[in-house]
Each structure stands twice: as C-alpha cells, then as structure tokens.
PDB file of N, CA and C in Angstrom:
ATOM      1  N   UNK A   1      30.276  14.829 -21.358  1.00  0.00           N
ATOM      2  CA  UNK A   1      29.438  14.649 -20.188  1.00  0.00           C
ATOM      3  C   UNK A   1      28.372  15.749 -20.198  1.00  0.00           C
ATOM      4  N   UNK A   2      27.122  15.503 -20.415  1.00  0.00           N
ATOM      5  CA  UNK A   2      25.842  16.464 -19.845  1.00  0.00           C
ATOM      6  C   UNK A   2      26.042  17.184 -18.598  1.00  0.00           C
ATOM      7  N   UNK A   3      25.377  18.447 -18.650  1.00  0.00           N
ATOM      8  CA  UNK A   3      25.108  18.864 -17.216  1.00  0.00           C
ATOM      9  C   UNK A   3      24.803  18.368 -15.926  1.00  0.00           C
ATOM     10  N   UNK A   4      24.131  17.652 -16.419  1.00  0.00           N
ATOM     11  CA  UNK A   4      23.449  16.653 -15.552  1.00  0.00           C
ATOM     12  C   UNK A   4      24.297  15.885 -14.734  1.00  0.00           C
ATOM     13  N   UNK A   5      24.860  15.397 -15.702  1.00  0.00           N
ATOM     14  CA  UNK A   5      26.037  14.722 -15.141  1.00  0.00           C
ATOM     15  C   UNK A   5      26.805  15.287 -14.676  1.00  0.00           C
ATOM     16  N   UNK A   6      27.218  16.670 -14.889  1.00  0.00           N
ATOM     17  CA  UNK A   6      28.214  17.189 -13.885  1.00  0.00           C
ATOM     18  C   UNK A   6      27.727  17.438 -12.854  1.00  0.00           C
ATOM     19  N   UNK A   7      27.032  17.918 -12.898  1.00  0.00           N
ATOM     20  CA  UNK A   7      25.887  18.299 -11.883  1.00  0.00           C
ATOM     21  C   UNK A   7      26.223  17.334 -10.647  1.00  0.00           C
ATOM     22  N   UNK A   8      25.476  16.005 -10.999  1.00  0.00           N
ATOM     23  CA  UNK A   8      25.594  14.873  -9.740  1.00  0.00           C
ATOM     24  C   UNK A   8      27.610  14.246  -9.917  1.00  0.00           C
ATOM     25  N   UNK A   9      27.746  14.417 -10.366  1.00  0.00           N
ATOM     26  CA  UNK A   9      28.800  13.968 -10.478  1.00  0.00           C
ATOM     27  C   UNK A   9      29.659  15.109  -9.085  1.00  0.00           C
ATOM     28  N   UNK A  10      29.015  16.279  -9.321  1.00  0.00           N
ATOM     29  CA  UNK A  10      30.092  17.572  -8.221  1.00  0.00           C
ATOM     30  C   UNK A  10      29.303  16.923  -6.997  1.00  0.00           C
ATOM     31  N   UNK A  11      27.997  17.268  -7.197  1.00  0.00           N
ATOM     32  CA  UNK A  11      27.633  16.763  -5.890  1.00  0.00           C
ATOM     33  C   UNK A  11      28.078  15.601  -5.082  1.00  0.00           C
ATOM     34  N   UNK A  12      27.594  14.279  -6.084  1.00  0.00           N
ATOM     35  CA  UNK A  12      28.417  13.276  -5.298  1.00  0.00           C
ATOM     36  C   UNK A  12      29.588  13.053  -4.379  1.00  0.00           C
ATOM     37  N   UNK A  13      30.876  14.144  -5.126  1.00  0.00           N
ATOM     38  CA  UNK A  13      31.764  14.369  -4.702  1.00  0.00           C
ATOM     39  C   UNK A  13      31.626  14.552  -3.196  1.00  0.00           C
ATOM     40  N   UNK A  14      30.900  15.339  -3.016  1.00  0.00           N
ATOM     41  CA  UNK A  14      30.655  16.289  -1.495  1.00  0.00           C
ATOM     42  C   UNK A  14      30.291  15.467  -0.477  1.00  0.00           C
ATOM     43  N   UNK A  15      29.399  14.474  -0.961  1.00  0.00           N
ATOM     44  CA  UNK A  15      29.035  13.546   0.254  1.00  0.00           C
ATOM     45  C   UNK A  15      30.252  12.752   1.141  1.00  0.00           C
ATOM     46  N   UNK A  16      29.504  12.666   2.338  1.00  0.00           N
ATOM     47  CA  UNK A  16      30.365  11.264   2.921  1.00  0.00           C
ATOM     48  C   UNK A  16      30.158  10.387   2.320  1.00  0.00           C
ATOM     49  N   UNK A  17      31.174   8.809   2.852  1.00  0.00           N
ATOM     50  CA  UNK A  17      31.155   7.902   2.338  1.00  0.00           C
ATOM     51  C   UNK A  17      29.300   6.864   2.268  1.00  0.00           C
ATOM     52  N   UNK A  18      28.766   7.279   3.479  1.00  0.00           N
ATOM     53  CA  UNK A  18      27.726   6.581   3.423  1.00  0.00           C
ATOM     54  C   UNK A  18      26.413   6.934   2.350  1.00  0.00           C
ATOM     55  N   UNK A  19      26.865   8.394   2.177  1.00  0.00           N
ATOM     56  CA  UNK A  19      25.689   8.944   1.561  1.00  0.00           C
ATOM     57  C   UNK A  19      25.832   8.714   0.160  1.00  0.00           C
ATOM     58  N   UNK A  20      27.547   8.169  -0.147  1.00  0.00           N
ATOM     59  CA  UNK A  20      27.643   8.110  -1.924  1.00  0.00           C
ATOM     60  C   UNK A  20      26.977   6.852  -2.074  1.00  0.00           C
ATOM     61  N   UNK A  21      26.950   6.052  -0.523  1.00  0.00           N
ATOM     62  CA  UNK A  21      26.532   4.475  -1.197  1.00  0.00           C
ATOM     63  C   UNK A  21      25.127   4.525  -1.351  1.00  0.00           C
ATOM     64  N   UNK A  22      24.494   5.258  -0.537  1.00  0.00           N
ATOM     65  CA  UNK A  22      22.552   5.675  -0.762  1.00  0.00           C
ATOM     66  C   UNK A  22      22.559   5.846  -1.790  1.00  0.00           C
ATOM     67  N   UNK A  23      23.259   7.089  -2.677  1.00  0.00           N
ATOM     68  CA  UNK A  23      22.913   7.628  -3.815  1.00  0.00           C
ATOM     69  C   UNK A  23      23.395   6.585  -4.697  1.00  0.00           C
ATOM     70  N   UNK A  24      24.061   5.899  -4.734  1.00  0.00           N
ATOM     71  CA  UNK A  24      24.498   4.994  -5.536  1.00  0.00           C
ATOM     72  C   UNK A  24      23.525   4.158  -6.024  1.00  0.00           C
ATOM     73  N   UNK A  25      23.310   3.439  -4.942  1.00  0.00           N
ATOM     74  CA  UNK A  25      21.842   2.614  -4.690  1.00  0.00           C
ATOM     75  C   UNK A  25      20.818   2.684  -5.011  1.00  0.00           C
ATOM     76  N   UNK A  26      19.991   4.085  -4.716  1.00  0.00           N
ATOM     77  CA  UNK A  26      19.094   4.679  -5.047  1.00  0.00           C
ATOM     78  C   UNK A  26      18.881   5.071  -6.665  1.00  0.00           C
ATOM     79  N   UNK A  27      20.483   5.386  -7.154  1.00  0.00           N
ATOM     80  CA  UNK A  27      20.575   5.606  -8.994  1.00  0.00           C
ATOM     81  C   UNK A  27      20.606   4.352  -9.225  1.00  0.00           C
ATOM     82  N   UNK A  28      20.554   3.075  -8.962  1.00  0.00           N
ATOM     83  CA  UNK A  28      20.911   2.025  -9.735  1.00  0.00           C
ATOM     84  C   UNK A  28      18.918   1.235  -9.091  1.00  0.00           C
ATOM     85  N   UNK A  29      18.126   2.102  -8.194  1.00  0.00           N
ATOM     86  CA  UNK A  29      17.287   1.207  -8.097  1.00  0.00           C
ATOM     87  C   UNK A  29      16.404   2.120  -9.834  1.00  0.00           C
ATOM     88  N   UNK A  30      16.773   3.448  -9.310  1.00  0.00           N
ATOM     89  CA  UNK A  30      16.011   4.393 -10.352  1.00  0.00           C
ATOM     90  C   UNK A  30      16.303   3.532 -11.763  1.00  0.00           C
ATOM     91  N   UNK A  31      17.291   2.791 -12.433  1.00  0.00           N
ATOM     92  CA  UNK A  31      17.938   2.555 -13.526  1.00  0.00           C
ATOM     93  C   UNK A  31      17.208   1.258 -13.828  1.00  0.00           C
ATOM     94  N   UNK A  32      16.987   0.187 -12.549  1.00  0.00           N
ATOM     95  CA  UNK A  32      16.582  -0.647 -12.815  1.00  0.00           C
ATOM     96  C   UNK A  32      14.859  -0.576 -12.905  1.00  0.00           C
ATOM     97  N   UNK A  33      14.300   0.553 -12.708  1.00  0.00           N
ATOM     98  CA  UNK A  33      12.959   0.676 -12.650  1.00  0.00           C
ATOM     99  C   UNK A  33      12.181   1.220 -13.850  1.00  0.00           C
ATOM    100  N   UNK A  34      13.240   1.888 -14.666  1.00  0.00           N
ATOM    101  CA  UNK A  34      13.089   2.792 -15.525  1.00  0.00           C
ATOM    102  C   UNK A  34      14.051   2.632 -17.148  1.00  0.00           C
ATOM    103  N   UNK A  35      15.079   1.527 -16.843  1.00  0.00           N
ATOM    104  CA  UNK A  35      15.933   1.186 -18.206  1.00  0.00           C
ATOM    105  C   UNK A  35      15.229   0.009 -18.964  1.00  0.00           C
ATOM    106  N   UNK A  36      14.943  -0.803 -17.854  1.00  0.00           N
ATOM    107  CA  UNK A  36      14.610  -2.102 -18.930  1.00  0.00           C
ATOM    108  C   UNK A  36      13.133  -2.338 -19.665  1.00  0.00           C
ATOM    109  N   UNK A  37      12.965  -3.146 -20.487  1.00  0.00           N
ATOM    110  CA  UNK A  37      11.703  -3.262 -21.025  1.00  0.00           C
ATOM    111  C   UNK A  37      10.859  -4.047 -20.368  1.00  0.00           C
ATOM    112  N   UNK A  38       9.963  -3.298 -19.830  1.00  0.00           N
ATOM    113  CA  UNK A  38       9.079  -4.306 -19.417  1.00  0.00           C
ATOM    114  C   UNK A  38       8.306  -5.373 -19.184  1.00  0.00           C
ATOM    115  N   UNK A  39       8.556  -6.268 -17.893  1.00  0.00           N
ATOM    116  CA  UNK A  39       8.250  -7.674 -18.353  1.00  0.00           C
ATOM    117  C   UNK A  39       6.192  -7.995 -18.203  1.00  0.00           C
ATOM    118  N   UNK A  40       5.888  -9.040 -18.369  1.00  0.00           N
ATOM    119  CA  UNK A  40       4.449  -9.509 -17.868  1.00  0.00           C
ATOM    120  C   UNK A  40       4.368  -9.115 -15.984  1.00  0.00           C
ATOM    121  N   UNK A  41       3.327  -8.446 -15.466  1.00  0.00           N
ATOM    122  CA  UNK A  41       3.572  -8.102 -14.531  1.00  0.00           C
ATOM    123  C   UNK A  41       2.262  -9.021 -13.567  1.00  0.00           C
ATOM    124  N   UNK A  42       3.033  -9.777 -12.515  1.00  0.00           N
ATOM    125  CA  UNK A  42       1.950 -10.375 -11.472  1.00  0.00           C
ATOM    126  C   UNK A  42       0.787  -9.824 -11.274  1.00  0.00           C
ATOM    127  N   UNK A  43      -0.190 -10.136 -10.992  1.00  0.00           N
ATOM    128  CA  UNK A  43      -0.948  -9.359 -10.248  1.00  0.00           C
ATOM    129  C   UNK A  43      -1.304  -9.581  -8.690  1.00  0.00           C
ATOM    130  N   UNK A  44      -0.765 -10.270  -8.543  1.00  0.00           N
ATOM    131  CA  UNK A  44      -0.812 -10.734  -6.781  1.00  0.00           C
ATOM    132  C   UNK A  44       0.904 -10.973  -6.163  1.00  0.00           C
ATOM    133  N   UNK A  45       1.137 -10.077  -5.561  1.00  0.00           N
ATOM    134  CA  UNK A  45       1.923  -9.108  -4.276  1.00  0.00           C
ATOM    135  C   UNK A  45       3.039 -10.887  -4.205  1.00  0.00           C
ATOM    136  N   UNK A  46       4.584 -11.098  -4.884  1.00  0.00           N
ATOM    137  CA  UNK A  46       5.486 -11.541  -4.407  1.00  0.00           C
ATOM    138  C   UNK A  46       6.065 -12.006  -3.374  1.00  0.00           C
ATOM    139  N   UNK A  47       6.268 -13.059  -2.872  1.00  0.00           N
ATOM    140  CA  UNK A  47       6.268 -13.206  -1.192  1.00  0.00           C
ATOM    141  C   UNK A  47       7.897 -12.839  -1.264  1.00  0.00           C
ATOM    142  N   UNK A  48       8.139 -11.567  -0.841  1.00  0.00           N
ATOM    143  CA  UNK A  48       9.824 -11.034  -0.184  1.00  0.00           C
ATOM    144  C   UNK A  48       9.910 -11.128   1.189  1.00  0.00           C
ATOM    145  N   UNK A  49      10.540 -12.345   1.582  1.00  0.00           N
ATOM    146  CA  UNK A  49      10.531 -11.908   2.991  1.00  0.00           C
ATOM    147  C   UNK A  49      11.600 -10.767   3.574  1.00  0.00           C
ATOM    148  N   UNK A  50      11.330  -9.942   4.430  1.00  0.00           N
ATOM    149  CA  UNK A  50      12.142  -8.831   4.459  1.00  0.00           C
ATOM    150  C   UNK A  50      13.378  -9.073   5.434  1.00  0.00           C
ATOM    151  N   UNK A  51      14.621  -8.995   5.696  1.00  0.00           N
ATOM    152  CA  UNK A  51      16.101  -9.661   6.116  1.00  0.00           C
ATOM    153  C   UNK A  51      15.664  -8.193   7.598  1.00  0.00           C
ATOM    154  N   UNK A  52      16.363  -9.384   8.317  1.00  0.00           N
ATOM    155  CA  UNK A  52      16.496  -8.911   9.629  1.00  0.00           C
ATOM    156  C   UNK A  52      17.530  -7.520   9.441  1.00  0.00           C
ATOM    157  N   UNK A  53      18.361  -7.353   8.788  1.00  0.00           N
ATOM    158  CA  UNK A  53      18.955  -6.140   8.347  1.00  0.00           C
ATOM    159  C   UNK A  53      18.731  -5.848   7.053  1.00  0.00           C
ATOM    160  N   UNK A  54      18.549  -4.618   6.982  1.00  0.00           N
ATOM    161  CA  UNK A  54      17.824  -4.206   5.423  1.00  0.00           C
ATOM    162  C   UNK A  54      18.093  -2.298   5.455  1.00  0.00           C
ATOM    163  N   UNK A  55      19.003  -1.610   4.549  1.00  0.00           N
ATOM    164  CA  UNK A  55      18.752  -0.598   4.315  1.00  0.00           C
ATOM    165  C   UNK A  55      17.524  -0.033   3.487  1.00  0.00           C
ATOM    166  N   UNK A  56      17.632   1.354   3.882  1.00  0.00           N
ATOM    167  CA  UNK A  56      16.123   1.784   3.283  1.00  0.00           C
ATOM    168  C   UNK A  56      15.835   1.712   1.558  1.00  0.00           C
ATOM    169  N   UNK A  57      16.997   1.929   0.898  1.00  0.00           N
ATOM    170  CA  UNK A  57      17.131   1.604  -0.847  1.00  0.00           C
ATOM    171  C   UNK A  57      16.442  -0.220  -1.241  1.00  0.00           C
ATOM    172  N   UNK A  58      17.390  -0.978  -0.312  1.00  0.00           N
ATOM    173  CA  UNK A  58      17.193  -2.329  -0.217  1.00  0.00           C
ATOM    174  C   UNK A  58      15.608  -2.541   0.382  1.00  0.00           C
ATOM    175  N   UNK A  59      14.920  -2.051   0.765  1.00  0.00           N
ATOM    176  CA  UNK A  59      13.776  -2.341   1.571  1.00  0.00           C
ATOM    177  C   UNK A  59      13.024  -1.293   0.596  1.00  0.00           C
ATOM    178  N   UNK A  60      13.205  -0.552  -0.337  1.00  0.00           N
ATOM    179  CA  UNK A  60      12.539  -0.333  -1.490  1.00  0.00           C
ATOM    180  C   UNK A  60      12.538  -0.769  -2.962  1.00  0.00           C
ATOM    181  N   UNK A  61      13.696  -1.189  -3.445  1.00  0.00           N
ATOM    182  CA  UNK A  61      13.521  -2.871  -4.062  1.00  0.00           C
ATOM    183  C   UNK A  61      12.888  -3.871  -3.864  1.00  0.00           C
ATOM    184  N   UNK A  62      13.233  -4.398  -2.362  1.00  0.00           N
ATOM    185  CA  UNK A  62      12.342  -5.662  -2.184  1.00  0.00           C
ATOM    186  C   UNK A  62      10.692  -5.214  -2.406  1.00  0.00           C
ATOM    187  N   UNK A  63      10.568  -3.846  -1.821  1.00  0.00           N
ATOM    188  CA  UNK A  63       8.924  -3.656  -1.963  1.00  0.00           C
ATOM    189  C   UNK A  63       8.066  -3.384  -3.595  1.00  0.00           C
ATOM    190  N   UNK A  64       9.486  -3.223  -4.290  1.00  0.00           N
ATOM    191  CA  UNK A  64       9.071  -2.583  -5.653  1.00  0.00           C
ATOM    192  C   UNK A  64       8.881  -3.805  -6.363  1.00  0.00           C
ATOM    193  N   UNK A  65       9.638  -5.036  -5.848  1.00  0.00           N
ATOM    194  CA  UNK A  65       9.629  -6.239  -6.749  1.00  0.00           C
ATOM    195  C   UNK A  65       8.465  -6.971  -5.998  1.00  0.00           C
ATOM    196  N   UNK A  66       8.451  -6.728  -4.639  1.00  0.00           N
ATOM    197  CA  UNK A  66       6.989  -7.597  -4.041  1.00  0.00           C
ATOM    198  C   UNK A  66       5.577  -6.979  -4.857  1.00  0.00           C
ATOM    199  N   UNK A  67       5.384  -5.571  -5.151  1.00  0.00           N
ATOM    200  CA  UNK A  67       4.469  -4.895  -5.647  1.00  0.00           C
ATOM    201  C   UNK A  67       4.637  -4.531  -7.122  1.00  0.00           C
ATOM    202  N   UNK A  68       5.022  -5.542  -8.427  1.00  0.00           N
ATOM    203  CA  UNK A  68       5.414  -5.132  -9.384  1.00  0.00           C
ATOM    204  C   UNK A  68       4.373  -4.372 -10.076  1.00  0.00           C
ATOM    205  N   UNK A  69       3.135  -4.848  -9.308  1.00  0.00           N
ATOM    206  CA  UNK A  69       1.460  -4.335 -10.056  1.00  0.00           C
ATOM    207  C   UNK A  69       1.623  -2.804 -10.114  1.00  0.00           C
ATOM    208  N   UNK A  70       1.877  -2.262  -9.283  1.00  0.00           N
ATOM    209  CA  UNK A  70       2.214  -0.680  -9.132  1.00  0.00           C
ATOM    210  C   UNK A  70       2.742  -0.006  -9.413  1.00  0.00           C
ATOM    211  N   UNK A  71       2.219   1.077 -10.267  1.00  0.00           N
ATOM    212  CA  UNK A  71       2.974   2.256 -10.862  1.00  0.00           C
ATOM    213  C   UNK A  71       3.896   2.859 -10.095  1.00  0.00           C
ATOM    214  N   UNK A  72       5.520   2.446 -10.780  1.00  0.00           N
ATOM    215  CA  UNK A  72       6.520   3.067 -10.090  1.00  0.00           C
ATOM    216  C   UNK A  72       6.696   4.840  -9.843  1.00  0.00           C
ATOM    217  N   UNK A  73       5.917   5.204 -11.001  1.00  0.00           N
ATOM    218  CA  UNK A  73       6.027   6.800 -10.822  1.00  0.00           C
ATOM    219  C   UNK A  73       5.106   7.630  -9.904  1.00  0.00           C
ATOM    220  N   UNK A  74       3.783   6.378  -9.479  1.00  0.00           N
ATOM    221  CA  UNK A  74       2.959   7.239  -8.202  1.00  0.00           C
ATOM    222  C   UNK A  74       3.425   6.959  -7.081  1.00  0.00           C
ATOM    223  N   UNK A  75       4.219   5.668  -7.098  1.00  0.00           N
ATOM    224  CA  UNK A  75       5.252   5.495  -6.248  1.00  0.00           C
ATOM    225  C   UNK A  75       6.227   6.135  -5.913  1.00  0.00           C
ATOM    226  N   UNK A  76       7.263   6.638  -6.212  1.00  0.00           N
ATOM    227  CA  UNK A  76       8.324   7.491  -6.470  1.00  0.00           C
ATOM    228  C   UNK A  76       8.676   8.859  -5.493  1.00  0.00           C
ATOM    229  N   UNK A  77       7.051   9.564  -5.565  1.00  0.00           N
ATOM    230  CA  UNK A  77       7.083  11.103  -4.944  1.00  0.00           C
ATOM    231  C   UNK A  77       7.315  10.208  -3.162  1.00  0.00           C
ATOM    232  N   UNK A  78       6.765   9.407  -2.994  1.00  0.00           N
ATOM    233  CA  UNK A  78       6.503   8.875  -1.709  1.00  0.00           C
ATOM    234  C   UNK A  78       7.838   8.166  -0.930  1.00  0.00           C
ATOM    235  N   UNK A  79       8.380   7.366  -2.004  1.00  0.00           N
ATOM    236  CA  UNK A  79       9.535   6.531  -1.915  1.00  0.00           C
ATOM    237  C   UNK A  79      10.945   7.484  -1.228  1.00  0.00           C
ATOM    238  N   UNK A  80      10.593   8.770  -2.443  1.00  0.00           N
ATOM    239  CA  UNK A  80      11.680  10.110  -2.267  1.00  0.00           C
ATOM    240  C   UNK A  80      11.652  10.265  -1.096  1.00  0.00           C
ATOM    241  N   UNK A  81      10.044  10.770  -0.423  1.00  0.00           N
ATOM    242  CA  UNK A  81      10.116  11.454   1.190  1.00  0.00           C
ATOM    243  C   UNK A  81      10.694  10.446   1.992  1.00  0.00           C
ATOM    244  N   UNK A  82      10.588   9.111   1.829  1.00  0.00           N
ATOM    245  CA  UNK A  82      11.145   8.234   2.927  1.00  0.00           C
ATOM    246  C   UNK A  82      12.478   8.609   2.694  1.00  0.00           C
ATOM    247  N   UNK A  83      13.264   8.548   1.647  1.00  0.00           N
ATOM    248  CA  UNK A  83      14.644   8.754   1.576  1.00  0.00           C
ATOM    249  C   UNK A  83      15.308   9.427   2.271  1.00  0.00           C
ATOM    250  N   UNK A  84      14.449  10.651   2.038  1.00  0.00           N
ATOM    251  CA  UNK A  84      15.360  12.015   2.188  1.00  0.00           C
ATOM    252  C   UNK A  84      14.880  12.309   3.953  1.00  0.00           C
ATOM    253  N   UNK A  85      13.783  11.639   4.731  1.00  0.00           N
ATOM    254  CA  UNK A  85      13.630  11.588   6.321  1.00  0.00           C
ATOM    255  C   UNK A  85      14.753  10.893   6.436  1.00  0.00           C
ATOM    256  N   UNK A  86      15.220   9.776   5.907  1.00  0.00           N
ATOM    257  CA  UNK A  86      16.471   8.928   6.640  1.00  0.00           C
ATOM    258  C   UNK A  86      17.659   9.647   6.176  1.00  0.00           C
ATOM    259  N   UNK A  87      17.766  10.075   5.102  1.00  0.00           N
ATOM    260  CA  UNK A  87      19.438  10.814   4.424  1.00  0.00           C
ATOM    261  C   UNK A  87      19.830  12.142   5.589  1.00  0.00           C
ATOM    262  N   UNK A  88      18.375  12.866   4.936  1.00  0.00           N
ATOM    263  CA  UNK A  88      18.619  14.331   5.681  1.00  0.00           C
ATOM    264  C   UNK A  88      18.478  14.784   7.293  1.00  0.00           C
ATOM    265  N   UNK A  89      17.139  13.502   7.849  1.00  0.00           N
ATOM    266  CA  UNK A  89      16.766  13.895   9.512  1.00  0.00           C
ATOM    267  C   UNK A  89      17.153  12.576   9.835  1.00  0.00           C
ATOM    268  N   UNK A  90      18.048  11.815   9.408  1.00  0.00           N
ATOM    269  CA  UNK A  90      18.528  10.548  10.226  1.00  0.00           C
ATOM    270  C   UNK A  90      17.563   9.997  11.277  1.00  0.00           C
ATOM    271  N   UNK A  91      15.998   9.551  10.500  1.00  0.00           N
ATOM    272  CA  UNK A  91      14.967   8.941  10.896  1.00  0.00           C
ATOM    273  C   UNK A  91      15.591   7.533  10.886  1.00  0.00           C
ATOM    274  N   UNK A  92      15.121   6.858  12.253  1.00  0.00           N
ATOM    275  CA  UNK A  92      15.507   5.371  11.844  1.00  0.00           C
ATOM    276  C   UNK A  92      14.809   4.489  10.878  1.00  0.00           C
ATOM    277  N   UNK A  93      16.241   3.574  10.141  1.00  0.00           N
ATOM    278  CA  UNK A  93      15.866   2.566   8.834  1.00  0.00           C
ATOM    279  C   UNK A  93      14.216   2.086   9.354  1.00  0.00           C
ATOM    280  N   UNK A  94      14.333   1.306  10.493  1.00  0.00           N
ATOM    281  CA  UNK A  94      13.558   0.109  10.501  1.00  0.00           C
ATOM    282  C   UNK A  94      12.051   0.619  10.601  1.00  0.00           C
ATOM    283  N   UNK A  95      11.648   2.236  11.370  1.00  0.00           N
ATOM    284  CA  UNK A  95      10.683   2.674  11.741  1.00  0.00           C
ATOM    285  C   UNK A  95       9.997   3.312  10.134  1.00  0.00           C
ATOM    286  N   UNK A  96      11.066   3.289   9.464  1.00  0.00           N
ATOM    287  CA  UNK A  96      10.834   4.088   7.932  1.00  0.00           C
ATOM    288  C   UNK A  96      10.387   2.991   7.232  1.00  0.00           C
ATOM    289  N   UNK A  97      11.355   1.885   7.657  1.00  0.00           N
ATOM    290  CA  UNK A  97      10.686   0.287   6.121  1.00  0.00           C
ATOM    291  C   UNK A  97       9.938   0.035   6.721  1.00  0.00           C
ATOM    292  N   UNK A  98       8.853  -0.002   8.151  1.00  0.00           N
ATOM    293  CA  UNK A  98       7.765  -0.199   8.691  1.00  0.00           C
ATOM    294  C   UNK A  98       6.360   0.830   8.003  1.00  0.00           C
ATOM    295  N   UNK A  99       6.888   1.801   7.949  1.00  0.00           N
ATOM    296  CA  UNK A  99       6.025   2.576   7.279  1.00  0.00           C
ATOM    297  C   UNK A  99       5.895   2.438   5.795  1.00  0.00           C
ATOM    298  N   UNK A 100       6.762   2.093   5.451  1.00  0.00           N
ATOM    299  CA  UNK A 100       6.710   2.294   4.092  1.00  0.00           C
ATOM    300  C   UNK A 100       6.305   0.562   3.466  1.00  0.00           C
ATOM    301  N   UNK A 101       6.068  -0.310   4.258  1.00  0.00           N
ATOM    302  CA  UNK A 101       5.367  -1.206   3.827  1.00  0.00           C
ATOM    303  C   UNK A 101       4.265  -1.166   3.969  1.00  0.00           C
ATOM    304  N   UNK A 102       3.543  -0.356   5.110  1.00  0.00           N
ATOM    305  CA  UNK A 102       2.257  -0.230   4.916  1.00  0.00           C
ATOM    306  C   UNK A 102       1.322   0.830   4.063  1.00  0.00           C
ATOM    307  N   UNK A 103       2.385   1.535   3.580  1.00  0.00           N
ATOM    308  CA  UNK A 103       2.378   2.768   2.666  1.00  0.00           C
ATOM    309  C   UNK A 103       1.954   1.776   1.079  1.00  0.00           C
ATOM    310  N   UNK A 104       3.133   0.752   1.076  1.00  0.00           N
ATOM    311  CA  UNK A 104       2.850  -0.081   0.141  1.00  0.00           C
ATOM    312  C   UNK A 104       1.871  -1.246  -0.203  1.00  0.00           C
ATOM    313  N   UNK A 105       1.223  -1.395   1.130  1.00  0.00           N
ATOM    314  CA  UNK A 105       0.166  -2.406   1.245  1.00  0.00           C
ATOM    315  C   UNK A 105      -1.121  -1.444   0.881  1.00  0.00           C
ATOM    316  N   UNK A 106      -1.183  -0.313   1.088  1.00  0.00           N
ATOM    317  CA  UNK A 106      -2.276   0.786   1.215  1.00  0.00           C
ATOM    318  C   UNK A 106      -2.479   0.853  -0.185  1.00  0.00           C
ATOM    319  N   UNK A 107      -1.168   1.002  -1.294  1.00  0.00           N
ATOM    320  CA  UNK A 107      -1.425   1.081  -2.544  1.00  0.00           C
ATOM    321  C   UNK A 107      -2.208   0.062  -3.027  1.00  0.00           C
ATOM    322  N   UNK A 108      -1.513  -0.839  -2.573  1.00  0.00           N
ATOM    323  CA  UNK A 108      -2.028  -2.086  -3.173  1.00  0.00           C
ATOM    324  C   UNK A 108      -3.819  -2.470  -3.183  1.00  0.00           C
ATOM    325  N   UNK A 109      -3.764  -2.318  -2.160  1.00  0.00           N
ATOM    326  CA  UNK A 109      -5.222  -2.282  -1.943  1.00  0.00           C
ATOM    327  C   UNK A 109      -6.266  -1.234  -2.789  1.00  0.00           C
ATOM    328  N   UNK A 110      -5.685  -0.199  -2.896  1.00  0.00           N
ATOM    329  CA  UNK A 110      -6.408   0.389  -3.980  1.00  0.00           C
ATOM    330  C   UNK A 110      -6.291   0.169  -4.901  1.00  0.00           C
ATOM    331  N   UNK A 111      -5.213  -0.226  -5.362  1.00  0.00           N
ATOM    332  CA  UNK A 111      -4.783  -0.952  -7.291  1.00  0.00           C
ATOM    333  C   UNK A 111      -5.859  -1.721  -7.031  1.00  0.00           C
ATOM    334  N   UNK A 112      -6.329  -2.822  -6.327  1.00  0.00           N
ATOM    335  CA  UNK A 112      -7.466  -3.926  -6.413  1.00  0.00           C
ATOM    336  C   UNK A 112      -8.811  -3.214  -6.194  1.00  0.00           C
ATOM    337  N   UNK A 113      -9.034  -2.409  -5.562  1.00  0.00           N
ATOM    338  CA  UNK A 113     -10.384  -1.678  -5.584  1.00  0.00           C
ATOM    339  C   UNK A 113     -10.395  -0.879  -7.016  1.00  0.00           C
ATOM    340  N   UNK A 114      -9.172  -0.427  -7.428  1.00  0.00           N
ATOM    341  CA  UNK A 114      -9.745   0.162  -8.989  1.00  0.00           C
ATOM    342  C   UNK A 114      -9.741  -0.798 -10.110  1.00  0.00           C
ATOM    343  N   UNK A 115      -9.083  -1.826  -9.874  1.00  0.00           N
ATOM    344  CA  UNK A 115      -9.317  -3.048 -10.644  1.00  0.00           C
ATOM    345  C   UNK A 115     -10.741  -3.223 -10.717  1.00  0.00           C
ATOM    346  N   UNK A 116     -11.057  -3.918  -9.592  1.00  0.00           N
ATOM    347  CA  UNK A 116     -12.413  -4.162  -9.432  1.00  0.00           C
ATOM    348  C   UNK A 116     -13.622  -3.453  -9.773  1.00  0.00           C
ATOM    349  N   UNK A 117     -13.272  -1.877 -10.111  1.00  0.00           N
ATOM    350  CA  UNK A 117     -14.500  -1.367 -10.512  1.00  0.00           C
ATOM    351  C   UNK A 117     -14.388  -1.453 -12.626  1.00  0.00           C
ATOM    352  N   UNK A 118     -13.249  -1.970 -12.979  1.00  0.00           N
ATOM    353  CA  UNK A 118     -13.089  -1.900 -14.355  1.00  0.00           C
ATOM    354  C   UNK A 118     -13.955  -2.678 -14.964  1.00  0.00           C
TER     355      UNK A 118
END
C-alpha cells in the first residue's frame, strides 16, 4: 500500500458514517472523471433533469455529465469549495446545487464565447 493510501485510508477511518459515504462518492466521482479513456464529447449541455432529492457528489455528476464540454480540472478547484462548505460548515445541499448550477451554466457560456472567437 502507498502512502497515499495510508494516508486516506487512516483518515477515512476517523470520519463518521456520513462523511465516509461523501468521500466515497466523491473518490469514485474523481475515478470516473479521470480513469477512463475518453469518449467523443457533446457540445451542447445534456438534458439531466435534477431529482427532487439529490446529494451534493450526485448533483456534481449529474452536472459533470450534463456539461461534458468542460474541462474537469478548471472545474475541480470550484467543485472542491462546494464540497468542503457542505462537509465542513454544513451549508445546505439544495442552496449549494443551486449555486453550483449556475456556477456551471456560467462556464458554459464562456466555453461558447471562446469557441466562438476560434
């Protein structure tokens, strides 16, 4: 086992039960964003409709697969701060996936304005 792995592996330990399932979640959205080979990517925004209940990991999937056009890694620094307002200051889910869709519509809109000047 790497450091690394011990590393999250001690930590994990420490959490409550809810917080192993975030991190869980959150490593398996990181895995799916970052393991596989990349497919042909849309260029026009996926219709996800978003579920009347939706955690914040789940409501960053659906936005990552509605917005496949978008670089997951300028994404990422942003995605983190939402996380860690709901993990660490127990900001509410719904006021956070509200923001963070328009966080994601904001990108979007510039991916098409820098398109457009290519």
């Amino acid at each position: 086992m790497s450091v690394y792995e011990q590393v999250l592996l001690k930590k994990f330990r420490l959490l409550p039960e809810a917080q192993k399932q975030a991190l869980t979640d959150y490593a398996e959205f990181l895995s799916q964003r970052y393991a596989e080979e990349p497919e042909p990517v849309p260029q026009q925004p996926v219709d996800i409709p978003r579920p009347q209940q939706e955690t914040l990991i789940k409501a960053i999937r659906r936005l990552s697969k509605t917005y496949p056009m978008l670089d997951s890694k300028e994404l990422f620094e942003k995605t983190s701060t939402y996380m860690m307002r709901n993990l660490m200051h127990g900001e509410d889910n719904d006021a956070l996936i509200d923001e963070m869709e328009g966080f994601f519509k904001e990108r979007y809109q510039t991916y098409l304005s820098e398109k457009d000047k290519e």
